[in-house]
Protein backbone atom coordinates (compact mmCIF):
# COMPACT_ATOMS: atom_id res chain seq x y z
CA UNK A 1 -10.51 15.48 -57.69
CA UNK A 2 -10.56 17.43 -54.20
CA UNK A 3 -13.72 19.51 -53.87
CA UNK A 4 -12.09 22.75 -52.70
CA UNK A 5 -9.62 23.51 -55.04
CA UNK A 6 -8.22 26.97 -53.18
CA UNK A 7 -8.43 27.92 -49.43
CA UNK A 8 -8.38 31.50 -49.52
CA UNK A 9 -6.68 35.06 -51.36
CA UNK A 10 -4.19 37.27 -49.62
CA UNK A 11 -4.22 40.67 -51.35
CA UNK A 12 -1.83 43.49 -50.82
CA UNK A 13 -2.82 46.76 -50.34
CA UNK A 14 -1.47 49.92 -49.26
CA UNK A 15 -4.17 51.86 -47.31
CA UNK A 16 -5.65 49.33 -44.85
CA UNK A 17 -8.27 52.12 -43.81
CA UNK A 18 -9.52 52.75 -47.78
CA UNK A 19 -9.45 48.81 -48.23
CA UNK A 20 -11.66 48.19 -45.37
CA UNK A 21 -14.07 50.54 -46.34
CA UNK A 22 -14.59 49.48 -50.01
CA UNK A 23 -14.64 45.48 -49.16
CA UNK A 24 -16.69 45.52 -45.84
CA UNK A 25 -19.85 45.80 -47.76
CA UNK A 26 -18.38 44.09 -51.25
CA UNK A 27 -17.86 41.25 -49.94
CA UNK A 28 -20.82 40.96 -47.42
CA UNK A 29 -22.22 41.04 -50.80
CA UNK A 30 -20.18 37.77 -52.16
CA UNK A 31 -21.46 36.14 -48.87
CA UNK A 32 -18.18 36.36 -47.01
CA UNK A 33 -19.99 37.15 -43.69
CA UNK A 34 -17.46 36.93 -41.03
CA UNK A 35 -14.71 39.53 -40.49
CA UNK A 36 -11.51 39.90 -38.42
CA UNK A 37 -8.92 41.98 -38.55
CA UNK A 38 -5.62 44.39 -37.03
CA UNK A 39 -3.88 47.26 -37.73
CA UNK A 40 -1.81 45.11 -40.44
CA UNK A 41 -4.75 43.00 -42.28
CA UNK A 42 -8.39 41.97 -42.64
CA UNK A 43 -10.39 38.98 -43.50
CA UNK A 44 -13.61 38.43 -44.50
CA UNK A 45 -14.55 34.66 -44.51
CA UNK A 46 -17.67 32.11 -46.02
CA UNK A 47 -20.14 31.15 -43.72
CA UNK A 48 -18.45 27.17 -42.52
CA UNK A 49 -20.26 24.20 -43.79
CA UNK A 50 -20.16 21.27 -41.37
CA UNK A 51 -16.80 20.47 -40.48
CA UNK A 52 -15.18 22.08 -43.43
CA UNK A 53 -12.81 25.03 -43.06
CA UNK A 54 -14.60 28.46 -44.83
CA UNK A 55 -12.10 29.97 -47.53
CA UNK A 56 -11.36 33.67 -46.90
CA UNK A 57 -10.27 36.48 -48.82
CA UNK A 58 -7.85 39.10 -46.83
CA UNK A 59 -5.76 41.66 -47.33
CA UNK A 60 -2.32 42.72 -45.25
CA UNK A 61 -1.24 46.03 -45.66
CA UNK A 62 1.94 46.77 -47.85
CA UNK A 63 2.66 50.65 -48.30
CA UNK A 64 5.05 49.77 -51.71
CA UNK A 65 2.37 47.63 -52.95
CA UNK A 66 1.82 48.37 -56.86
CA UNK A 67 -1.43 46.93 -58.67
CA UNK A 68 -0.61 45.03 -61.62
CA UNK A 69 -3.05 42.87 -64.71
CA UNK A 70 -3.99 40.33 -61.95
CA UNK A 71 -7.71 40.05 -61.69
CA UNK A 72 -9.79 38.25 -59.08
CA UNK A 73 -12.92 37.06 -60.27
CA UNK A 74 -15.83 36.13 -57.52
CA UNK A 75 -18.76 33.74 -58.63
CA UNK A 76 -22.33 34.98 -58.55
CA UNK A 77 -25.01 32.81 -58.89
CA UNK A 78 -27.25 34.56 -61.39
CA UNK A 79 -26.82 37.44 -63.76
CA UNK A 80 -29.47 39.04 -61.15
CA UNK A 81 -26.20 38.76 -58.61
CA UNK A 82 -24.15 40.44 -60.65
CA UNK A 83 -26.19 43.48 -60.79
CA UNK A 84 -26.71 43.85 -57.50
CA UNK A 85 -23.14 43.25 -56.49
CA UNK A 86 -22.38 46.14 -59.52
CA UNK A 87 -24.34 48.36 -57.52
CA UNK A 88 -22.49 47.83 -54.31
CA UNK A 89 -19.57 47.80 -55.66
CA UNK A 90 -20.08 51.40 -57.58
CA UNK A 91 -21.63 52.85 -54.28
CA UNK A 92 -18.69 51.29 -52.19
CA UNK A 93 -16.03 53.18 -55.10
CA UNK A 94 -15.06 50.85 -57.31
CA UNK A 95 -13.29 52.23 -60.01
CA UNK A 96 -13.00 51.74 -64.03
CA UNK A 97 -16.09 50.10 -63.92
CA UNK A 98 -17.06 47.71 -66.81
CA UNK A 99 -20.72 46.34 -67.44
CA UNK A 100 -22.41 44.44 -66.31
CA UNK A 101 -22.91 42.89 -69.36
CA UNK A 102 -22.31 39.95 -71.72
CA UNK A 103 -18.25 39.35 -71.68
CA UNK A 104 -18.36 39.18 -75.56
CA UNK A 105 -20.43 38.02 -78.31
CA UNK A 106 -18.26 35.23 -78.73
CA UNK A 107 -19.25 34.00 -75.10
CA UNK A 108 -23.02 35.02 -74.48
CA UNK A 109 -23.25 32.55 -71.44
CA UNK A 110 -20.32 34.39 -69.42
CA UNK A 111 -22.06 37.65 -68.23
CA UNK A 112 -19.37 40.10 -65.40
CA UNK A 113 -18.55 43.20 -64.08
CA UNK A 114 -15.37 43.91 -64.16
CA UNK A 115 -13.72 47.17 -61.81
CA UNK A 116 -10.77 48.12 -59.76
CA UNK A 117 -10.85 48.71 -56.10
CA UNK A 118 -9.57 52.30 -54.79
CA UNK A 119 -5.99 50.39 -54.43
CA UNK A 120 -6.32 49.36 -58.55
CA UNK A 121 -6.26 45.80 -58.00
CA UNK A 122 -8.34 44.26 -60.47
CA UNK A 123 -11.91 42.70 -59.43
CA UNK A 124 -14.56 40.61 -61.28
CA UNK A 125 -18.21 39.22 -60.39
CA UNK A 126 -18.87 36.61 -62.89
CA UNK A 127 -22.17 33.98 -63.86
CA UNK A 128 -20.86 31.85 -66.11
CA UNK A 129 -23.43 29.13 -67.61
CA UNK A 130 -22.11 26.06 -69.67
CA UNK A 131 -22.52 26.50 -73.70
């Protein structure tokens, strides 16, 4: 099995100005340290390991862009992580925030926030822990 199972996630949005504000310090928060960008899209990318290519998570404008059920879900390391990145989320205006909390009694070790960026794309922090 390949270690790096994706490379990176192109999202659409149709305000590149509100997008850029809302993930510049989200996803400094993930880790995604390195960012580049036009008038037509933005990336924000992992510090690189070695020789290894970083993955990268970007966004290209598209004014008839329509948010739909999709949800992204980012890995923290700790439920600690997920807090914090809850509270820079909320200051950065997420919207429809859920939690952070447990994801349901059913799965105590899987503990998320989940909100919507200003666009209503759907976003998720996760620490998931095996049962």
């Amino acid at each position: 099995m390949k270690a790096r199972l994706y490379d990176h996630i192109d999202l659409r949005v149709r305000s590149i100005a509100r997008a850029r504000k809302f993930y510049r310090p989200l996803m400094k928060a993930l880790g995604f340290t390195k960012y580049g960008s036009n008038p037509w899209w933005t990336t924000f990318s992992a510090p690189r390991r070695g020789k290894e290519l970083p993955a990268f998570f970007g966004f290209t404008r598209d004014p008839k862009h329509k948010p739909n059920g999709t949800r992204i879900a980012f890995w923290a390391e700790s439920r600690a992580e997920v807090n914090r990145i809850a509270r820079v989320a909320r200051k950065a205006g997420a919207k429809n925030i859920e939690g952070p909390e447990p994801y349901s009694p059913d799965e105590p070790n899987y503990y998320a926030v989940f909100f919507d960026d200003p666009e209503g794309n759907k976003l998720e922090v996760c620490y998931r822990t095996a049962a």
